[in-house]
PDB file of N, CA and C in Angstrom:
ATOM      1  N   UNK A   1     -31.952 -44.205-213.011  1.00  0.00           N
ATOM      2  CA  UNK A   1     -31.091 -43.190-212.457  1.00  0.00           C
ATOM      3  C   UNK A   1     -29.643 -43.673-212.397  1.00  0.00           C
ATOM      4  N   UNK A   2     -29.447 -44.745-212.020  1.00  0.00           N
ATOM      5  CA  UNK A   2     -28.334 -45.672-212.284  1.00  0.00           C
ATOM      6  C   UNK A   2     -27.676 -45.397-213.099  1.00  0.00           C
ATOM      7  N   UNK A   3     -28.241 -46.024-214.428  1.00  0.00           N
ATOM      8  CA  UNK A   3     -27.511 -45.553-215.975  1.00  0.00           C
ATOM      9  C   UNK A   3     -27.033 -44.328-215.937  1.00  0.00           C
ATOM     10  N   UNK A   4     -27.416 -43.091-215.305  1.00  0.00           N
ATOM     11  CA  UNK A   4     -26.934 -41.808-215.838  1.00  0.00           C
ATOM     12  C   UNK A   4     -25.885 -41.428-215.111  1.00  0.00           C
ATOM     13  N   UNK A   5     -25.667 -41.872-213.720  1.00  0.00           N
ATOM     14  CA  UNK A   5     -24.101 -41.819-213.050  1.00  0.00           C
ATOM     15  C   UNK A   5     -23.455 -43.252-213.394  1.00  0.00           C
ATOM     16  N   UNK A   6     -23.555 -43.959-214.572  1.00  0.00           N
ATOM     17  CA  UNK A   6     -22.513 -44.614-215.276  1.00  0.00           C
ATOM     18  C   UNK A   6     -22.281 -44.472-216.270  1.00  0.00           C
ATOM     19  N   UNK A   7     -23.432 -43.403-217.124  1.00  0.00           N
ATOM     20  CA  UNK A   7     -23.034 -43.132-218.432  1.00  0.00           C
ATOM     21  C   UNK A   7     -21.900 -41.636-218.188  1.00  0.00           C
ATOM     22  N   UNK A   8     -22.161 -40.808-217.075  1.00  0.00           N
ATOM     23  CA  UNK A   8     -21.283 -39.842-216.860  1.00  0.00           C
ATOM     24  C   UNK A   8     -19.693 -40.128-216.488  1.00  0.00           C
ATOM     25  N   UNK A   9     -19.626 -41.861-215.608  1.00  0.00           N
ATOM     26  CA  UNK A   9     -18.706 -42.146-215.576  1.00  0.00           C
ATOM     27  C   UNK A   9     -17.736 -42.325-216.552  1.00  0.00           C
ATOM     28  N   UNK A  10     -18.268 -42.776-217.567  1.00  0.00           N
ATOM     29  CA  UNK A  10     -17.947 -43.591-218.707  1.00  0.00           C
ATOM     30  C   UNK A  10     -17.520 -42.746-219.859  1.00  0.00           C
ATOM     31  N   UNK A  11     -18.285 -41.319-219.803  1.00  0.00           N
ATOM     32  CA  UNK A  11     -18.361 -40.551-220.703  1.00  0.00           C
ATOM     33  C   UNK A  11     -17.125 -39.570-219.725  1.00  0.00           C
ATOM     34  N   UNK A  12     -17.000 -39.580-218.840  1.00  0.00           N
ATOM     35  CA  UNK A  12     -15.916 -38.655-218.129  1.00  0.00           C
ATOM     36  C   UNK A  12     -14.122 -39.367-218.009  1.00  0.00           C
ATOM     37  N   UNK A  13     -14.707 -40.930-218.012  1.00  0.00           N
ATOM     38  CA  UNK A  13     -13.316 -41.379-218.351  1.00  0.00           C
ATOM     39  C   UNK A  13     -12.679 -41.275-220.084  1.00  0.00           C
ATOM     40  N   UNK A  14     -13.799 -41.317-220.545  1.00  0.00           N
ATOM     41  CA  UNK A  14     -12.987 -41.302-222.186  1.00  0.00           C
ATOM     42  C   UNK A  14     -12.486 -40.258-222.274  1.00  0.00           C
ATOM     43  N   UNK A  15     -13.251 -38.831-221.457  1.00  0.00           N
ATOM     44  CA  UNK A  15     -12.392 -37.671-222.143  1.00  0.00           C
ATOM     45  C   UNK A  15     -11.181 -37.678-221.196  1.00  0.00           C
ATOM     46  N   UNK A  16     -11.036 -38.283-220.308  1.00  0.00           N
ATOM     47  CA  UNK A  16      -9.377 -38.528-219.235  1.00  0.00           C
ATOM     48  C   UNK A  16      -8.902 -38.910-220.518  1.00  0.00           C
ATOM     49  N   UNK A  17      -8.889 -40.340-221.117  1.00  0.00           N
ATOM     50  CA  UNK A  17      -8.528 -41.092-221.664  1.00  0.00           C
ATOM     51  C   UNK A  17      -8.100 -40.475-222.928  1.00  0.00           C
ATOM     52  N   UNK A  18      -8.869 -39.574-224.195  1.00  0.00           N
ATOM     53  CA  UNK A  18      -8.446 -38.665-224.969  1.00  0.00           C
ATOM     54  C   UNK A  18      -7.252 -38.159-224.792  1.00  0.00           C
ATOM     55  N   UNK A  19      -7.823 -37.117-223.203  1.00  0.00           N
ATOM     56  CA  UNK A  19      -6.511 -35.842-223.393  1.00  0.00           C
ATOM     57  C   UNK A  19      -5.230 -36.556-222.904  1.00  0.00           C
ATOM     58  N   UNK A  20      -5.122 -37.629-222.222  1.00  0.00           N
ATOM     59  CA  UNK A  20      -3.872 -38.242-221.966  1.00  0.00           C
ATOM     60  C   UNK A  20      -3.450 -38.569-223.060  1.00  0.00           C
ATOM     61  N   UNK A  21      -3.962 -39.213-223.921  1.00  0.00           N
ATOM     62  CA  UNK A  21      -3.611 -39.597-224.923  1.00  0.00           C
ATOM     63  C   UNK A  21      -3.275 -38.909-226.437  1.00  0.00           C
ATOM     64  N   UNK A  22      -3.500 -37.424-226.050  1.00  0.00           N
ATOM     65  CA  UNK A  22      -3.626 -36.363-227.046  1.00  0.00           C
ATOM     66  C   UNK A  22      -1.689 -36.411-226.255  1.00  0.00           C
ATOM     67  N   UNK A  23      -1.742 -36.069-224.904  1.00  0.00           N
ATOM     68  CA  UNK A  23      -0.319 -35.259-224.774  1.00  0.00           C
ATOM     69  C   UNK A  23       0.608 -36.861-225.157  1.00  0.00           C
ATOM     70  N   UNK A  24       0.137 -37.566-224.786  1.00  0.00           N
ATOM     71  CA  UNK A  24       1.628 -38.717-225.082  1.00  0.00           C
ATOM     72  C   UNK A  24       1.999 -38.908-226.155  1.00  0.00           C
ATOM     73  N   UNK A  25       1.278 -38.716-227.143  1.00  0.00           N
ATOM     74  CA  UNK A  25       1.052 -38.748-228.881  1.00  0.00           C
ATOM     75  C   UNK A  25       1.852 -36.949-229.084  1.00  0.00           C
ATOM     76  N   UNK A  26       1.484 -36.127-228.787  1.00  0.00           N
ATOM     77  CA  UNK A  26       2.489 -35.107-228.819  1.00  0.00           C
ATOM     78  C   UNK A  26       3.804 -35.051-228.006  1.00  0.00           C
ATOM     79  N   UNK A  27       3.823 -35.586-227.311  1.00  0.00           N
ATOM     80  CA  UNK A  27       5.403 -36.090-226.560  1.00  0.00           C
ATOM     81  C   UNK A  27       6.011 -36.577-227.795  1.00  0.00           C
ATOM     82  N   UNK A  28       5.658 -38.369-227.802  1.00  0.00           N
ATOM     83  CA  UNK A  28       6.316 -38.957-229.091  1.00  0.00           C
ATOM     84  C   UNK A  28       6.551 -38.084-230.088  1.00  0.00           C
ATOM     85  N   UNK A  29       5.742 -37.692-230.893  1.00  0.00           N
ATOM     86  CA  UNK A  29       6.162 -36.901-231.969  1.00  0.00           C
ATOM     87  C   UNK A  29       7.334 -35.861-231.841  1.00  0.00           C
ATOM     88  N   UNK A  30       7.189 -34.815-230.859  1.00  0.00           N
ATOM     89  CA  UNK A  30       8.498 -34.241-230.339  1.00  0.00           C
ATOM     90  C   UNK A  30      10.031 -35.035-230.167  1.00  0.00           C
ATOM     91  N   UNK A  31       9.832 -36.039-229.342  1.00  0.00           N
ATOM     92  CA  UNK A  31      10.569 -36.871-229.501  1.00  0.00           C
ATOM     93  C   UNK A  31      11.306 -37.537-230.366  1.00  0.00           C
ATOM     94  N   UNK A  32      10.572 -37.935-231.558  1.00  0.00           N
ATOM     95  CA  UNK A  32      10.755 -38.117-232.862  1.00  0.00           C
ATOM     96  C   UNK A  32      11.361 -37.011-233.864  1.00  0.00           C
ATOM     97  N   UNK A  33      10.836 -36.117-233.438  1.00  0.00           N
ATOM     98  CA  UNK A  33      11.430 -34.950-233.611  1.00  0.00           C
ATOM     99  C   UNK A  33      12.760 -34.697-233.694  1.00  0.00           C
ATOM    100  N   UNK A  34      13.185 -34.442-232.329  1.00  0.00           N
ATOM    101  CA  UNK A  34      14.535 -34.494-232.132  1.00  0.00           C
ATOM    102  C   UNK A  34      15.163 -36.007-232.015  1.00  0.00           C
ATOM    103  N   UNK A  35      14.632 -36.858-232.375  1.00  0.00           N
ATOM    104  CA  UNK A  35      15.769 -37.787-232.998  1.00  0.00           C
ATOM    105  C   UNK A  35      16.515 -37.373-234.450  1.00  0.00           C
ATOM    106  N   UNK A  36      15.088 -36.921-234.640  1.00  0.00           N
ATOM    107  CA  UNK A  36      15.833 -36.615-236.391  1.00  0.00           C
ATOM    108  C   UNK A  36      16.541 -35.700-236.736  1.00  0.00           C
ATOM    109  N   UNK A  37      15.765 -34.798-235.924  1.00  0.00           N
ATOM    110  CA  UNK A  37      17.540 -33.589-235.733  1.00  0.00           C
ATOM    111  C   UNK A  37      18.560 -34.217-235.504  1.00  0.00           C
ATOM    112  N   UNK A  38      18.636 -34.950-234.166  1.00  0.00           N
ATOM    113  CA  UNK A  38      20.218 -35.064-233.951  1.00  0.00           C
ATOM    114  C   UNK A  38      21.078 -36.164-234.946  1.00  0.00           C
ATOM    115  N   UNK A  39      19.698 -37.207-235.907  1.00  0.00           N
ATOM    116  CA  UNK A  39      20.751 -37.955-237.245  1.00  0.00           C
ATOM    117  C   UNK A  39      21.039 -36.801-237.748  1.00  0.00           C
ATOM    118  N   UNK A  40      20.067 -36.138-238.182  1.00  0.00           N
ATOM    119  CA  UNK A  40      20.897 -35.060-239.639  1.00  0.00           C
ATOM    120  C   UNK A  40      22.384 -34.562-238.800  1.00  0.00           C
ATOM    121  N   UNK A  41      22.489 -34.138-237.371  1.00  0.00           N
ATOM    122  CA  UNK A  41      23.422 -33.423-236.920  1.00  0.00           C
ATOM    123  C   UNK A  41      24.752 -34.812-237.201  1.00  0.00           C
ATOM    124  N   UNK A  42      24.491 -35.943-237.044  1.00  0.00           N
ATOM    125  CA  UNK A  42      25.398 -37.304-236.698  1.00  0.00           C
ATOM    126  C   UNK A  42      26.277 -37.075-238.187  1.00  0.00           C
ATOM    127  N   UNK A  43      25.097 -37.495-239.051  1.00  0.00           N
ATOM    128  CA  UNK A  43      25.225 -37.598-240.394  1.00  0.00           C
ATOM    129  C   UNK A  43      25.967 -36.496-240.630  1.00  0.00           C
ATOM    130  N   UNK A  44      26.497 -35.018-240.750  1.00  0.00           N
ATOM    131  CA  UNK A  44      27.171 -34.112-241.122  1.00  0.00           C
ATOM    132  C   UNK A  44      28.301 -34.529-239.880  1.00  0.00           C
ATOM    133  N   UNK A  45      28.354 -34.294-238.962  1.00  0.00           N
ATOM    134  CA  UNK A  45      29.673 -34.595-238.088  1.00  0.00           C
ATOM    135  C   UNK A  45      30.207 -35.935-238.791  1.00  0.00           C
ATOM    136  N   UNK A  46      29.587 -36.687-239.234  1.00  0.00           N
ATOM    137  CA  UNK A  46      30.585 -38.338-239.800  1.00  0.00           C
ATOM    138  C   UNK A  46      31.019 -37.755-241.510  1.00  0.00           C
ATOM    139  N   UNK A  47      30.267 -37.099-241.995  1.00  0.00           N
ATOM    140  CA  UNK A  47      31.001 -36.660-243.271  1.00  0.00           C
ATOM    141  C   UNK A  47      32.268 -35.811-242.601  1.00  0.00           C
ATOM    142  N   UNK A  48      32.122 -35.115-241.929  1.00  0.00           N
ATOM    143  CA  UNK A  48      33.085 -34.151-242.005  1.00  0.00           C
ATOM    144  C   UNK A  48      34.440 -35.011-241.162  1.00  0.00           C
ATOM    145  N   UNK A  49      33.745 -35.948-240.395  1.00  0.00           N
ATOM    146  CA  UNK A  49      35.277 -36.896-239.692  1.00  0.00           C
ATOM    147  C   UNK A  49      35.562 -37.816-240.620  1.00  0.00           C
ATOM    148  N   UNK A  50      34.846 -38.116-241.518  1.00  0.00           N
ATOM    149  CA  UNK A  50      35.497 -38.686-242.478  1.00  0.00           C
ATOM    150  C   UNK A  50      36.787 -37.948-243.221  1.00  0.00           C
ATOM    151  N   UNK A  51      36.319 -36.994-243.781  1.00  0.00           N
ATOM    152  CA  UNK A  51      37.121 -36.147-244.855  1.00  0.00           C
ATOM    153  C   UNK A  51      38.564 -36.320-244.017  1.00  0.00           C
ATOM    154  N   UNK A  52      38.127 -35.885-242.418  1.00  0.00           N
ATOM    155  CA  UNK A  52      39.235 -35.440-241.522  1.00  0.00           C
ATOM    156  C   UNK A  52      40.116 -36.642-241.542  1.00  0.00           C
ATOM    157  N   UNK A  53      39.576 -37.643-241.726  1.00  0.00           N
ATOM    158  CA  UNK A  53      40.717 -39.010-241.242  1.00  0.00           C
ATOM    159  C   UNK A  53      40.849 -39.503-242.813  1.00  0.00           C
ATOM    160  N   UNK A  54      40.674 -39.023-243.766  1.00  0.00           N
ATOM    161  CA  UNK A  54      41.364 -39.286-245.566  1.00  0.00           C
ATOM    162  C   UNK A  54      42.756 -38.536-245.696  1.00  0.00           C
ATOM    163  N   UNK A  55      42.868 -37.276-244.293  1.00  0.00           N
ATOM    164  CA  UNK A  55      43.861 -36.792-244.477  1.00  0.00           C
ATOM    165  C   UNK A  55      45.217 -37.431-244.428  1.00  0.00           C
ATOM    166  N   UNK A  56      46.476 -37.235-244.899  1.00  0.00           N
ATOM    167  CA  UNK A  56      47.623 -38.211-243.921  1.00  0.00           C
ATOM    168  C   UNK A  56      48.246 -37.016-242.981  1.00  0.00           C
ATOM    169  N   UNK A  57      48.630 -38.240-241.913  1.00  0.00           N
ATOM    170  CA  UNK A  57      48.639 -37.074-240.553  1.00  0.00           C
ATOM    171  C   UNK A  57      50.333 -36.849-240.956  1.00  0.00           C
ATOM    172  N   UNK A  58      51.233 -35.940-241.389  1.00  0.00           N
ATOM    173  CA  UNK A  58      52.427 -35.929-240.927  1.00  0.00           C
ATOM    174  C   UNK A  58      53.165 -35.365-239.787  1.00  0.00           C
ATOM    175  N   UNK A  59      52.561 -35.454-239.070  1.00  0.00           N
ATOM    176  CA  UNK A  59      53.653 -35.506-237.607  1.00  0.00           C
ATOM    177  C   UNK A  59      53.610 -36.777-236.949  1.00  0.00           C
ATOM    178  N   UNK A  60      54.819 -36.968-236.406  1.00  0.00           N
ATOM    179  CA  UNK A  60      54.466 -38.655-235.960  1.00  0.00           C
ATOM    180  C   UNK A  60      54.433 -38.319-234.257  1.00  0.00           C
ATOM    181  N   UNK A  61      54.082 -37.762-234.078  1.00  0.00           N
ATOM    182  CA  UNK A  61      53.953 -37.616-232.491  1.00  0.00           C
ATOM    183  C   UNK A  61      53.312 -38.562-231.807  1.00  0.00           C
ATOM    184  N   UNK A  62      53.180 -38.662-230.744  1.00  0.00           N
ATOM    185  CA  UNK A  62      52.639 -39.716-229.737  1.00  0.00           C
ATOM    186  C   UNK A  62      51.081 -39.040-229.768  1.00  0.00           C
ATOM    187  N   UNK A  63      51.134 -38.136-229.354  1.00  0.00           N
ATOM    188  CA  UNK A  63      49.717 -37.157-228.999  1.00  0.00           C
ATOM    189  C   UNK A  63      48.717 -37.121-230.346  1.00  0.00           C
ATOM    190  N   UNK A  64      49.510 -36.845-231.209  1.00  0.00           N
ATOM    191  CA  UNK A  64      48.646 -36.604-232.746  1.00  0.00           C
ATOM    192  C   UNK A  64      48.021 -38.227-232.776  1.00  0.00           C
ATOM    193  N   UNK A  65      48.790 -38.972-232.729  1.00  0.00           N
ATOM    194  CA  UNK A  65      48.603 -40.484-233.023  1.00  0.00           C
ATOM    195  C   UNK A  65      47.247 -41.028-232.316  1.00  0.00           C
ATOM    196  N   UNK A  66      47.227 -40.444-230.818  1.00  0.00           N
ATOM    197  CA  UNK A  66      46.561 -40.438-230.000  1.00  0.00           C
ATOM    198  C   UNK A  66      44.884 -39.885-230.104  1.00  0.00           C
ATOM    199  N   UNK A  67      45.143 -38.583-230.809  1.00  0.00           N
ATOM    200  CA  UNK A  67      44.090 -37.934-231.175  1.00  0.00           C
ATOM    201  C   UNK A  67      43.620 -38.414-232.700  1.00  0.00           C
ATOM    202  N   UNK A  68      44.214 -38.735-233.379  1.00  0.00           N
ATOM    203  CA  UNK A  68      43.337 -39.517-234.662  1.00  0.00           C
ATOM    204  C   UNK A  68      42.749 -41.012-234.352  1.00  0.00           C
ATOM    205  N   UNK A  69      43.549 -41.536-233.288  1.00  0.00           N
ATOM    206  CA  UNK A  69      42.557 -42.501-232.578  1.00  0.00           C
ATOM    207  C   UNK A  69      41.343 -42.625-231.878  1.00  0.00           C
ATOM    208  N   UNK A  70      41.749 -41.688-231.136  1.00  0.00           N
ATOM    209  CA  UNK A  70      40.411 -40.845-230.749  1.00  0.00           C
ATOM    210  C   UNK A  70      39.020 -40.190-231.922  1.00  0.00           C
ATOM    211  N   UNK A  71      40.033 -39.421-233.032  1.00  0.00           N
ATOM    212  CA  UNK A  71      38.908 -39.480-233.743  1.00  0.00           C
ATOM    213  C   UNK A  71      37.908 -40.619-234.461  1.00  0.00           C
ATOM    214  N   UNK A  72      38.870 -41.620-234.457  1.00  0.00           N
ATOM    215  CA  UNK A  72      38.483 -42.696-235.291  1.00  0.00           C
ATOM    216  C   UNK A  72      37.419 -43.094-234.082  1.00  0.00           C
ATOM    217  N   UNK A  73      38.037 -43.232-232.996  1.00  0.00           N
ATOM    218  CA  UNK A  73      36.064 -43.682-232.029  1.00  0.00           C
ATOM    219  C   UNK A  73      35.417 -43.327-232.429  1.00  0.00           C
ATOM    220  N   UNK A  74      35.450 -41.659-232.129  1.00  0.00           N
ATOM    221  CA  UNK A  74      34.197 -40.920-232.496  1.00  0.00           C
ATOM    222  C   UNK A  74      33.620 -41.369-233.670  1.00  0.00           C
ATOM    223  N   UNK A  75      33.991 -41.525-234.801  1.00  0.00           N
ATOM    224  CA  UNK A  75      33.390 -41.632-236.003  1.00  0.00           C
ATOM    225  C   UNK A  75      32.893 -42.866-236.064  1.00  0.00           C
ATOM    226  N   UNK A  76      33.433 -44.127-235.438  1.00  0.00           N
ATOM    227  CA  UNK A  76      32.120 -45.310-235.679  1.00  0.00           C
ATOM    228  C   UNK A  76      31.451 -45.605-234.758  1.00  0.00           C
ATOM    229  N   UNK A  77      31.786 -44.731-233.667  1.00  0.00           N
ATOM    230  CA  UNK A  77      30.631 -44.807-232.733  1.00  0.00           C
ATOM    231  C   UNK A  77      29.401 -43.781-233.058  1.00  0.00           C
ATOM    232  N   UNK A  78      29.770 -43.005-233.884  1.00  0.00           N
ATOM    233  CA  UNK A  78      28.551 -42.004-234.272  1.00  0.00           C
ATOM    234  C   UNK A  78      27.792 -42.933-235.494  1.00  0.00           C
ATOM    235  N   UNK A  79      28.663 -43.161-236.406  1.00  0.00           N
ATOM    236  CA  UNK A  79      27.877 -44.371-236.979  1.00  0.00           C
ATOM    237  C   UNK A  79      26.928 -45.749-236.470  1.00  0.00           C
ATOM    238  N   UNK A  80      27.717 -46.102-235.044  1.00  0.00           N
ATOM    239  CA  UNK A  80      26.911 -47.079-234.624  1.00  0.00           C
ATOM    240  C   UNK A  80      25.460 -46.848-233.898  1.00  0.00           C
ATOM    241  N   UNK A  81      25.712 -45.642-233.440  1.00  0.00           N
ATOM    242  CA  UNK A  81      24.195 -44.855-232.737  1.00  0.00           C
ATOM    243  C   UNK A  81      23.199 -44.430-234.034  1.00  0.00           C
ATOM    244  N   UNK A  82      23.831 -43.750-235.221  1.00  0.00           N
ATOM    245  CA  UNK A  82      22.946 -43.799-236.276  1.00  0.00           C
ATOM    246  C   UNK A  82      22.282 -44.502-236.552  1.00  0.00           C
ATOM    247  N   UNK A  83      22.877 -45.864-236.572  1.00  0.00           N
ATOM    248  CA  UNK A  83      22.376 -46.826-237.654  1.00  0.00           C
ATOM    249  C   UNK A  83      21.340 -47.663-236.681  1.00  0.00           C
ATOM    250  N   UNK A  84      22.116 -47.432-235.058  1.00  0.00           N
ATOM    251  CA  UNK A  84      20.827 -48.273-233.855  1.00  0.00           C
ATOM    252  C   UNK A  84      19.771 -47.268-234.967  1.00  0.00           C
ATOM    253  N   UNK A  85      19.475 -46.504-233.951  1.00  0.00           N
ATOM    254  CA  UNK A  85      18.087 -45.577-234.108  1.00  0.00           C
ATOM    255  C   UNK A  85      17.667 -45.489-235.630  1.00  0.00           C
ATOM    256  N   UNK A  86      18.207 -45.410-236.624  1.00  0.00           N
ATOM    257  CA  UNK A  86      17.955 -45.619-237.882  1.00  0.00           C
ATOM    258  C   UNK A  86      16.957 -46.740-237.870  1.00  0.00           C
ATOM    259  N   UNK A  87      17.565 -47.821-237.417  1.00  0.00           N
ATOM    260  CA  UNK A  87      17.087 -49.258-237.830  1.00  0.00           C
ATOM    261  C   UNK A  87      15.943 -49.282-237.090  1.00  0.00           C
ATOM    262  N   UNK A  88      15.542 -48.883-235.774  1.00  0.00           N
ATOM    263  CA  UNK A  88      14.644 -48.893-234.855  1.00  0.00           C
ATOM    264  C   UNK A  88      13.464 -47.894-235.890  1.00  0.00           C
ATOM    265  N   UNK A  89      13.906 -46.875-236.052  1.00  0.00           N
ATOM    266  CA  UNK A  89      12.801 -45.995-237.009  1.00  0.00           C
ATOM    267  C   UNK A  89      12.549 -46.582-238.262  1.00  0.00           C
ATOM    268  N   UNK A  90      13.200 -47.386-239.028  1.00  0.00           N
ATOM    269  CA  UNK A  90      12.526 -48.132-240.043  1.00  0.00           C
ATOM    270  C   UNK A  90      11.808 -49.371-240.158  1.00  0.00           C
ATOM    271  N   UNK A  91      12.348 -49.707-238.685  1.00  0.00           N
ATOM    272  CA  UNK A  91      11.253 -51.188-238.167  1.00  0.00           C
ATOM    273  C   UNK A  91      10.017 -50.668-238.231  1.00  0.00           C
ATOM    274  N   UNK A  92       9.784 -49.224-237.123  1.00  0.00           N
ATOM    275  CA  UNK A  92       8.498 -49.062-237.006  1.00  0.00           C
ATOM    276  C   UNK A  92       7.871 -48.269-238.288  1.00  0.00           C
ATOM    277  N   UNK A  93       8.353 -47.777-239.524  1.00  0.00           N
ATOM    278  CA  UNK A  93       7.825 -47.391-240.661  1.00  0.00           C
ATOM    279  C   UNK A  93       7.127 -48.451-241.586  1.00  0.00           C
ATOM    280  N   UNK A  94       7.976 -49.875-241.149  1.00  0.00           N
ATOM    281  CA  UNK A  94       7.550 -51.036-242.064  1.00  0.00           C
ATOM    282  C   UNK A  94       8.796 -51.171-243.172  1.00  0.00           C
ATOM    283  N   UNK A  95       9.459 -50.459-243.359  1.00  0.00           N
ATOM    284  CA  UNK A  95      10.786 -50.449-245.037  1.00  0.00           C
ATOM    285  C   UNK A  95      12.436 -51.332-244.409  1.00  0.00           C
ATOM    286  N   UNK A  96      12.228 -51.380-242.669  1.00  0.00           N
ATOM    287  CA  UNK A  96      13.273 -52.646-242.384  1.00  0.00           C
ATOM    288  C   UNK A  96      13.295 -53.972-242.670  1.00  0.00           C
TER     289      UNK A  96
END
């Protein structure tokens, strides 16, 4: 009689153990998900701040000067978050 309130135990924790493990495995993937959205989104915002800073700026203002500096953050700091998470997603693919 024993065995059968430990085989119910046993058999009632695996299916805990499944469905937890069904939603965390669909979390990640979501997750993964929108990482990859937001490279593709990185990746088009750094082409397009690129193009923007090939331009030559002619006004010599203080402010303009100011704001192409500014752009220039933006753009290798969007590169530097790419290339984190990039590198992190190709470690775990195996191709880093």
């Amino acid at each position: 009689m024993w065995w059968m309130l430990a085989f119910f135990i046993c058999a009632t924790s695996l299916c805990l153990c499944v469905f937890l493990l069904a939603r965390v495995t669909r979390l990640f993937l979501s997750m993964q998900d929108r990482i990859e959205e937001s490279l593709d989104i990185m990746d088009e915002c750094y082409v397009e701040l690129g193009k923007i800073l090939e331009k030559p700026v002619f006004f010599d203002s203080l402010e303009v000067r100011q704001v192409v500096t500014s752009i220039e953050k933006v753009h290798a700091s969007i590169i530097y978050i790419a290339n984190g998470v990039s590198l992190n997603r190709d470690d775990v693919q195996g191709t880093g």
